[in-house]
Structures are given as C-alpha cells and as structure tokens.
PDB file of N, CA and C in Angstrom:
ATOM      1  N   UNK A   1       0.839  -1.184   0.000  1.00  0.00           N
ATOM      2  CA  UNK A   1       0.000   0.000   0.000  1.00  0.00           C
ATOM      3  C   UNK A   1       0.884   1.247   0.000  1.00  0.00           C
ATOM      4  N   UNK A   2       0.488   2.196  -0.545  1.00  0.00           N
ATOM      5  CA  UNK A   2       1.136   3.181  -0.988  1.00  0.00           C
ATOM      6  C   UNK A   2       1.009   4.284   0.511  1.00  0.00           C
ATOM      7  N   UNK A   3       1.999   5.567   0.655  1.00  0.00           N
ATOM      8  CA  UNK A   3       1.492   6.067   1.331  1.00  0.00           C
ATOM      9  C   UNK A   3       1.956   7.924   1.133  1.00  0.00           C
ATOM     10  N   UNK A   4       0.565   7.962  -0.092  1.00  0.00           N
ATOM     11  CA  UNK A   4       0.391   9.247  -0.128  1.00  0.00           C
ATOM     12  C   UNK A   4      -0.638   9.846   0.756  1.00  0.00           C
ATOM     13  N   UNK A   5      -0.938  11.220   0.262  1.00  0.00           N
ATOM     14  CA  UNK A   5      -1.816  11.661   0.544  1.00  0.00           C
ATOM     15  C   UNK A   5      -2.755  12.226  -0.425  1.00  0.00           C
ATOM     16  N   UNK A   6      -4.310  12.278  -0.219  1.00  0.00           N
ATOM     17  CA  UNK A   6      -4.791  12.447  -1.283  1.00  0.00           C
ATOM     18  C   UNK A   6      -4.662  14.370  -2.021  1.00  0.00           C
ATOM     19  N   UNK A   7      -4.220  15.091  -1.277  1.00  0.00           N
ATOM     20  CA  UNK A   7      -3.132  16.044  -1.855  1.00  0.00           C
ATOM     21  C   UNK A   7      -2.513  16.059  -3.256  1.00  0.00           C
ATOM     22  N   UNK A   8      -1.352  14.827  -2.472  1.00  0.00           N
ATOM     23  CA  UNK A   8      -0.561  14.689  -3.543  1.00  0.00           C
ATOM     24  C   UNK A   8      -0.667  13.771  -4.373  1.00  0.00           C
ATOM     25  N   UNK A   9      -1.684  12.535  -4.456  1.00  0.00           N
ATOM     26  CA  UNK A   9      -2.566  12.158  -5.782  1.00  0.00           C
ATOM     27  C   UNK A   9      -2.948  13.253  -6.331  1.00  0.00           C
ATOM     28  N   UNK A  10      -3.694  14.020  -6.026  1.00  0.00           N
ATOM     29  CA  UNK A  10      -4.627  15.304  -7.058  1.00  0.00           C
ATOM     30  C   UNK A  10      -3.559  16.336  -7.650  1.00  0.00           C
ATOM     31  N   UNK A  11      -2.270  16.326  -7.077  1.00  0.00           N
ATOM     32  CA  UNK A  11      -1.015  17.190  -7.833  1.00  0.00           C
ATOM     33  C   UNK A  11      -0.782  16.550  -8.830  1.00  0.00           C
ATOM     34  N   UNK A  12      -1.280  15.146  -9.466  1.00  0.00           N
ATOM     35  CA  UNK A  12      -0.633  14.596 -10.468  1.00  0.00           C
ATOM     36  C   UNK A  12      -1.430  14.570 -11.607  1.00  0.00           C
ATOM     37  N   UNK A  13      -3.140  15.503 -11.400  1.00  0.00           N
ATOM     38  CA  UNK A  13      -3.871  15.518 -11.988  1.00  0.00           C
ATOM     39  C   UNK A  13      -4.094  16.752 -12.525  1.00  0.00           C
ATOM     40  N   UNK A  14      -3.213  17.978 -11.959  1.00  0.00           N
ATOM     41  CA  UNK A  14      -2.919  19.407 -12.224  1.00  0.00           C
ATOM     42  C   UNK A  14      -3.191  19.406 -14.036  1.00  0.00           C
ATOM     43  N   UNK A  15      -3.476  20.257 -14.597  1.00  0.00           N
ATOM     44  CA  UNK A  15      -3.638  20.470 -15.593  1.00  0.00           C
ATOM     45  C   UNK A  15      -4.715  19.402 -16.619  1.00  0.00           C
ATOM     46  N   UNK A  16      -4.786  18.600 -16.563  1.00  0.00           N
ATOM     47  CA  UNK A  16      -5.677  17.509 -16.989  1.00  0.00           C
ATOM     48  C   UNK A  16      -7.348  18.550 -17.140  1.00  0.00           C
ATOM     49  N   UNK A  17      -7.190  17.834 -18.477  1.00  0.00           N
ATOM     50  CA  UNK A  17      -8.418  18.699 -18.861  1.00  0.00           C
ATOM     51  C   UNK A  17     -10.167  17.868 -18.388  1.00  0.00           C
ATOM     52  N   UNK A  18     -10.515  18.374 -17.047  1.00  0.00           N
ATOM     53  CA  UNK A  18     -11.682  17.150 -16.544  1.00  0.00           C
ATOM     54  C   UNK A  18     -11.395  17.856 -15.495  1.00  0.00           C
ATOM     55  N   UNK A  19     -13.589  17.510 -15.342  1.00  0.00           N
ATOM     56  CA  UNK A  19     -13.316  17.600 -13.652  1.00  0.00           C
ATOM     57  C   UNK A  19     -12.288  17.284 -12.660  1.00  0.00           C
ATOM     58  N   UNK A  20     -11.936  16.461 -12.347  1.00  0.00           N
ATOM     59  CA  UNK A  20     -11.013  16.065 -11.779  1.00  0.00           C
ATOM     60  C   UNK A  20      -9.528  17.098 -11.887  1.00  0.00           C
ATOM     61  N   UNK A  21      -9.139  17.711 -13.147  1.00  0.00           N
ATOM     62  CA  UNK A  21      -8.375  18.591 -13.653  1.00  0.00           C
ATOM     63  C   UNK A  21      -8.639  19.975 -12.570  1.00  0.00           C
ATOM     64  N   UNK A  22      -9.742  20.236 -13.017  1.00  0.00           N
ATOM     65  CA  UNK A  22     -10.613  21.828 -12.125  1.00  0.00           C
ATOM     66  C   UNK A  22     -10.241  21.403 -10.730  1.00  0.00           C
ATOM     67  N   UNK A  23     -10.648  20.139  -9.879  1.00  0.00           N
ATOM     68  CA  UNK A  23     -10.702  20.218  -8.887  1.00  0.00           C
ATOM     69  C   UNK A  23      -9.127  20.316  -8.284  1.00  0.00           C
ATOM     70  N   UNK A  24      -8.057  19.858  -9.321  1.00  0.00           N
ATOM     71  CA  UNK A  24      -7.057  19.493  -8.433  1.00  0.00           C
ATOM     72  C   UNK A  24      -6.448  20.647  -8.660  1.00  0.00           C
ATOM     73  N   UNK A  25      -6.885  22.191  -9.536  1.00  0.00           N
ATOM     74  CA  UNK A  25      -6.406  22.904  -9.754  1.00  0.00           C
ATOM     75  C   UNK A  25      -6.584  23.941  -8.400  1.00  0.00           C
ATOM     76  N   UNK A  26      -7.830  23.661  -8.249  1.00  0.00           N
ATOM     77  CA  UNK A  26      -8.455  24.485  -6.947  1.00  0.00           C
ATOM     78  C   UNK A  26      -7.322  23.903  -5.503  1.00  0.00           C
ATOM     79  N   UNK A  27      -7.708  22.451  -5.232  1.00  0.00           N
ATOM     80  CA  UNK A  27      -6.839  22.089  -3.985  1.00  0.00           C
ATOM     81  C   UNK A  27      -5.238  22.510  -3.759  1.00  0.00           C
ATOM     82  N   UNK A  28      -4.773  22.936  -5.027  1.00  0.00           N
ATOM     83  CA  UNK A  28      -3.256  23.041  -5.209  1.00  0.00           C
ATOM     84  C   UNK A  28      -3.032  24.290  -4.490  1.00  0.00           C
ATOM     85  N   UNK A  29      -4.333  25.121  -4.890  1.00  0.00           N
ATOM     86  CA  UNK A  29      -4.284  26.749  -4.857  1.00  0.00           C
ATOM     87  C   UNK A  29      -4.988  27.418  -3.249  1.00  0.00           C
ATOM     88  N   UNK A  30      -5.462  26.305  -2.426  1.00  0.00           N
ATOM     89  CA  UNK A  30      -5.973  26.364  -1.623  1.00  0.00           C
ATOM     90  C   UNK A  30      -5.024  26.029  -0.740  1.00  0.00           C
ATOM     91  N   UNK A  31      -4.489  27.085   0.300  1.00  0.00           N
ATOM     92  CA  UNK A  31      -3.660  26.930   1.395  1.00  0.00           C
ATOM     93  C   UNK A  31      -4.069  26.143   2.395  1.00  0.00           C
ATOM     94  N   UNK A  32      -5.396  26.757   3.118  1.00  0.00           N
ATOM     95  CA  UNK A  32      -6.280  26.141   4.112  1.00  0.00           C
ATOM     96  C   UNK A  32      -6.577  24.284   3.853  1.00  0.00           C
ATOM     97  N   UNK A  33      -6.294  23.722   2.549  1.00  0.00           N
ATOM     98  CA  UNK A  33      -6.871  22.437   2.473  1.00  0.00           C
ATOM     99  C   UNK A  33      -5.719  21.405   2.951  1.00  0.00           C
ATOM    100  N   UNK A  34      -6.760  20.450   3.739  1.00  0.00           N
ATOM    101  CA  UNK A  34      -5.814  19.219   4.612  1.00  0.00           C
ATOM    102  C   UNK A  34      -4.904  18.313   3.727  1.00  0.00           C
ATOM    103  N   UNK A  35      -3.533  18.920   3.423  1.00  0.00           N
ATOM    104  CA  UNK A  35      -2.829  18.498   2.481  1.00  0.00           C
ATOM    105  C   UNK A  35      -2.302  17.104   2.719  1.00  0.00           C
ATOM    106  N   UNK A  36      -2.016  16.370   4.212  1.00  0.00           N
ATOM    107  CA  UNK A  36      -1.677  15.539   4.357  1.00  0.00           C
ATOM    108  C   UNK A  36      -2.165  14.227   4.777  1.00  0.00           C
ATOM    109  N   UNK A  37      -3.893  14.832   4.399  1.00  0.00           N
ATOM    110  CA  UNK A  37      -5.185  13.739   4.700  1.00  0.00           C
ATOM    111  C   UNK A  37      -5.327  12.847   4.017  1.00  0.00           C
ATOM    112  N   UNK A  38      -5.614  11.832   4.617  1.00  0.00           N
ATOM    113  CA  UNK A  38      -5.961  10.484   3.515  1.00  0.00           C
ATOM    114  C   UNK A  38      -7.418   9.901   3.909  1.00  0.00           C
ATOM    115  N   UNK A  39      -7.913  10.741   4.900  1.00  0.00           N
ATOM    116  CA  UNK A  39      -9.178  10.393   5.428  1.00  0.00           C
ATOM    117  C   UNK A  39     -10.473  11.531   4.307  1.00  0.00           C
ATOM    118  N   UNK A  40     -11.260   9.918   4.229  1.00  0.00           N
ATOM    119  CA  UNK A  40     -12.181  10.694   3.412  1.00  0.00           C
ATOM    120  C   UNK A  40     -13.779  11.641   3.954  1.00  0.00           C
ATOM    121  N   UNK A  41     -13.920  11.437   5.288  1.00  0.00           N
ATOM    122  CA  UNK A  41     -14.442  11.861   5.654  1.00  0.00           C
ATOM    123  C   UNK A  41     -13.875  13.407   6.238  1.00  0.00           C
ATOM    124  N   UNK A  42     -12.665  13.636   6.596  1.00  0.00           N
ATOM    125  CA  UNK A  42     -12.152  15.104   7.004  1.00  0.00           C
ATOM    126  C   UNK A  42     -12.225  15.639   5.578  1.00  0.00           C
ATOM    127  N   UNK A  43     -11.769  15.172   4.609  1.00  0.00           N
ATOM    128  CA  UNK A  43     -11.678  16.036   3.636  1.00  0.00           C
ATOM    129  C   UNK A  43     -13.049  16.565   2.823  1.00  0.00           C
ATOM    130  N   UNK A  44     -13.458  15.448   3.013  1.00  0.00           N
ATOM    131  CA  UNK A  44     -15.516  15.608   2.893  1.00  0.00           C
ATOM    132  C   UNK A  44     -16.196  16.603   3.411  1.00  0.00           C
ATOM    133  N   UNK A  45     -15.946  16.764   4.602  1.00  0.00           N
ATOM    134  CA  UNK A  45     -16.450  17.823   5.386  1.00  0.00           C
ATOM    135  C   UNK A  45     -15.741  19.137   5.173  1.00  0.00           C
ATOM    136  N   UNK A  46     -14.699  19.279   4.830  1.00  0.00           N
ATOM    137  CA  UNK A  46     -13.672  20.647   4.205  1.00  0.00           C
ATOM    138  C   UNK A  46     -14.175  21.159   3.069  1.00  0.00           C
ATOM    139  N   UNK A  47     -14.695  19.806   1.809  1.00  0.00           N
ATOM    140  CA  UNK A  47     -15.008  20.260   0.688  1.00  0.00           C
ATOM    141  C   UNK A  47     -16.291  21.251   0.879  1.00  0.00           C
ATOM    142  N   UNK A  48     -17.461  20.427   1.654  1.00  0.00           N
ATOM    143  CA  UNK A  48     -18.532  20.950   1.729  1.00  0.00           C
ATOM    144  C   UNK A  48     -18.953  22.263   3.085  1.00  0.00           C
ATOM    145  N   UNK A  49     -17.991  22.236   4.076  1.00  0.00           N
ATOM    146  CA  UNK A  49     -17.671  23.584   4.261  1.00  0.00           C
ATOM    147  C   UNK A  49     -17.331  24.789   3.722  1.00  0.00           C
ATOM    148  N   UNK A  50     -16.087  24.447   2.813  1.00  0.00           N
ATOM    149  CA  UNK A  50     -15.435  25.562   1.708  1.00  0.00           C
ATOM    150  C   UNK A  50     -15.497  25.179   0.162  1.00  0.00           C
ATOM    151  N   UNK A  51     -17.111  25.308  -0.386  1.00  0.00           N
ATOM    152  CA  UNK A  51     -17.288  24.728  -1.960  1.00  0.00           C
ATOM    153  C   UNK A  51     -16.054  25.195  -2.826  1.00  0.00           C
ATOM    154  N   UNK A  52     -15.310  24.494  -3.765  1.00  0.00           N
ATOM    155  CA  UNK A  52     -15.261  25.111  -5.090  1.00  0.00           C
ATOM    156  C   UNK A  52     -15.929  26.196  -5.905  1.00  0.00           C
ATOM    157  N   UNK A  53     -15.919  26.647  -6.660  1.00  0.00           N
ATOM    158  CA  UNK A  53     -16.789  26.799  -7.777  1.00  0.00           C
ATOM    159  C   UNK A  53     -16.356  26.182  -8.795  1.00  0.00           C
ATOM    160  N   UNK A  54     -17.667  25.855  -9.740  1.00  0.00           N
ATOM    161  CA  UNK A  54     -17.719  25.075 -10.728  1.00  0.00           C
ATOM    162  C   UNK A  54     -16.962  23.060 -10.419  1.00  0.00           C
ATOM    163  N   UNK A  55     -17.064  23.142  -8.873  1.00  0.00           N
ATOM    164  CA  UNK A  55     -16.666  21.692  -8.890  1.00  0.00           C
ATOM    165  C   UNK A  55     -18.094  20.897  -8.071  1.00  0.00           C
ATOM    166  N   UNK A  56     -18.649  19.874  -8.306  1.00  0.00           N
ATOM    167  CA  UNK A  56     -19.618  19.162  -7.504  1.00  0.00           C
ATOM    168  C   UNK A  56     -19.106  18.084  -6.650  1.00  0.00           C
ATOM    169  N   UNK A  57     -19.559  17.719  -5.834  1.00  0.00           N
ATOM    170  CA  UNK A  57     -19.034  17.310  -4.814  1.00  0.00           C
ATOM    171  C   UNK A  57     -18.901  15.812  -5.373  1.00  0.00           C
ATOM    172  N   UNK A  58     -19.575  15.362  -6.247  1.00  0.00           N
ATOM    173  CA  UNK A  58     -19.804  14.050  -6.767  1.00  0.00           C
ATOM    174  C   UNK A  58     -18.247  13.450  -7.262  1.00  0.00           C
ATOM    175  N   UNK A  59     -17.520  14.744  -8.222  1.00  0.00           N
ATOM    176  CA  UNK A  59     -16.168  14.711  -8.431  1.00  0.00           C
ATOM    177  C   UNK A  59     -15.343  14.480  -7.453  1.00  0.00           C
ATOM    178  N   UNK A  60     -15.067  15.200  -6.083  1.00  0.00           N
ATOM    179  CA  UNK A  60     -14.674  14.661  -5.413  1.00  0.00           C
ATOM    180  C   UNK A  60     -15.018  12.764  -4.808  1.00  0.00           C
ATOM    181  N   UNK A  61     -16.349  12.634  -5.209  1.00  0.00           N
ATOM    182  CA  UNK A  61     -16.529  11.017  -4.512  1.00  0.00           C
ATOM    183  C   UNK A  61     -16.101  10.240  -5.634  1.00  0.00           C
ATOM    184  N   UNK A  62     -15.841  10.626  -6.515  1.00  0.00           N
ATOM    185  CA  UNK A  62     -15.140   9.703  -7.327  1.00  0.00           C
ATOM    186  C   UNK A  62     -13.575   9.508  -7.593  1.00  0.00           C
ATOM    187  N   UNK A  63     -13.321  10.505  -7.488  1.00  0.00           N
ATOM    188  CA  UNK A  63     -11.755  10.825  -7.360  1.00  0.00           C
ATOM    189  C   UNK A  63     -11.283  10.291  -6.052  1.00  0.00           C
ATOM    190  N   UNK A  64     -11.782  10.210  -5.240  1.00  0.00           N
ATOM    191  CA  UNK A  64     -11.789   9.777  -3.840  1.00  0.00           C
ATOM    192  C   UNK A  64     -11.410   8.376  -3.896  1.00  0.00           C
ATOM    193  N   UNK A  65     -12.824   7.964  -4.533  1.00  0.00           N
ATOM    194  CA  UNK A  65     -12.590   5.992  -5.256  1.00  0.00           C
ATOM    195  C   UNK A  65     -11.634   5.638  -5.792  1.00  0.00           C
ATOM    196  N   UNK A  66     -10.727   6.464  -6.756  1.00  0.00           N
ATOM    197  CA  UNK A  66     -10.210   6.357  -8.037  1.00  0.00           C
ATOM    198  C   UNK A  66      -8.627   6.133  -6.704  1.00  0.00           C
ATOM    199  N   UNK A  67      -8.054   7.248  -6.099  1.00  0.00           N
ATOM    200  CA  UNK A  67      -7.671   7.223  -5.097  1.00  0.00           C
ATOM    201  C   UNK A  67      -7.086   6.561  -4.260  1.00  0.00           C
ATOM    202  N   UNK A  68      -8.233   5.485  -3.696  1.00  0.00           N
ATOM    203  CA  UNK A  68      -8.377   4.507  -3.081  1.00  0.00           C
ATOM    204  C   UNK A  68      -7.794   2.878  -3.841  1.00  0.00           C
ATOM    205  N   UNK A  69      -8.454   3.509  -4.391  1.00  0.00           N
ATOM    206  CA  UNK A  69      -7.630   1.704  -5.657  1.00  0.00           C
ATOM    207  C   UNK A  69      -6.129   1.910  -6.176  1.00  0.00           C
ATOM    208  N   UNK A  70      -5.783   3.422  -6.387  1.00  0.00           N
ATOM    209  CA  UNK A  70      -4.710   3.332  -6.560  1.00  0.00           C
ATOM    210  C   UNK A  70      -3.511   3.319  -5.388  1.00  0.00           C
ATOM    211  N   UNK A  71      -4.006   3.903  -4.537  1.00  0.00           N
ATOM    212  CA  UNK A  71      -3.389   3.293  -3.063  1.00  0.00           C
ATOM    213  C   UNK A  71      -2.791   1.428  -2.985  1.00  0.00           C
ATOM    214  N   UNK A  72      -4.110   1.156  -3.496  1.00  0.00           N
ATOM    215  CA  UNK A  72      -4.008  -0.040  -3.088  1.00  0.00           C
ATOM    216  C   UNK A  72      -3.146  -1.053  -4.346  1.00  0.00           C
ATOM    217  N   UNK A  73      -2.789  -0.499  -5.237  1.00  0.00           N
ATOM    218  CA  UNK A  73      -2.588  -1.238  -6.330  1.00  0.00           C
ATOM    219  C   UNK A  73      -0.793  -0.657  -6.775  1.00  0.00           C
TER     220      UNK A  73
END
C-alpha cells in the first residue's frame, strides 16, 4: 500500500483537462486544504464547508474511489 496523501494524488492531476483537472487545480491553490489527509471523511467535510466553484461534490466522490484503488494497487 502506498502512502500518499490524497493532496498529492490530485497534484498529479494538475492540468488535466476534466473535472477532476478543475478540482485538483483548486486544492493546489488552496492553502487552508488538509494536504496531508488520507481520510475521506475530514476532507468531505472541508469540501462541503469551503465549496469550489464550478466543482460538484460528486467529483470529489469519485476521485476519492479512483484514489483509493490506486493506493491499493
């Protein structure tokens, strides 16, 4: 098992044209976000405390998944 953080999974998605792209553009740029979390529930509650714009939260639950398997793989 790998041991990032989901941070620095979403730095590798910087520029990528996709949701996922937007969102990891926002987290990069966001000081306040739990950079060294791997918990999906703290970061859950961060997202939907402090929205994006133009990101839905759904992107995050998938990227989350996506994430998770690659942790594991």
């Amino acid at each position: 098992m790998k041991d990032v953080s989901f941070y620095q999974y979403m730095k590798t998605k910087v520029g990528e044209k996709s949701d996922e792209g937007v969102l990891a553009k926002h987290l990069v740029n966001d000081f306040s976000f739990p950079k060294f979390s791997k918990d999906y529930d703290e970061i859950s509650d961060y997202l939907e405390k402090n929205p994006y714009e133009n990101v839905k939260l759904d992107t995050f639950d998938k990227t989350f998944s996506e994430y998770e398997n690659w942790l594991n793989y």
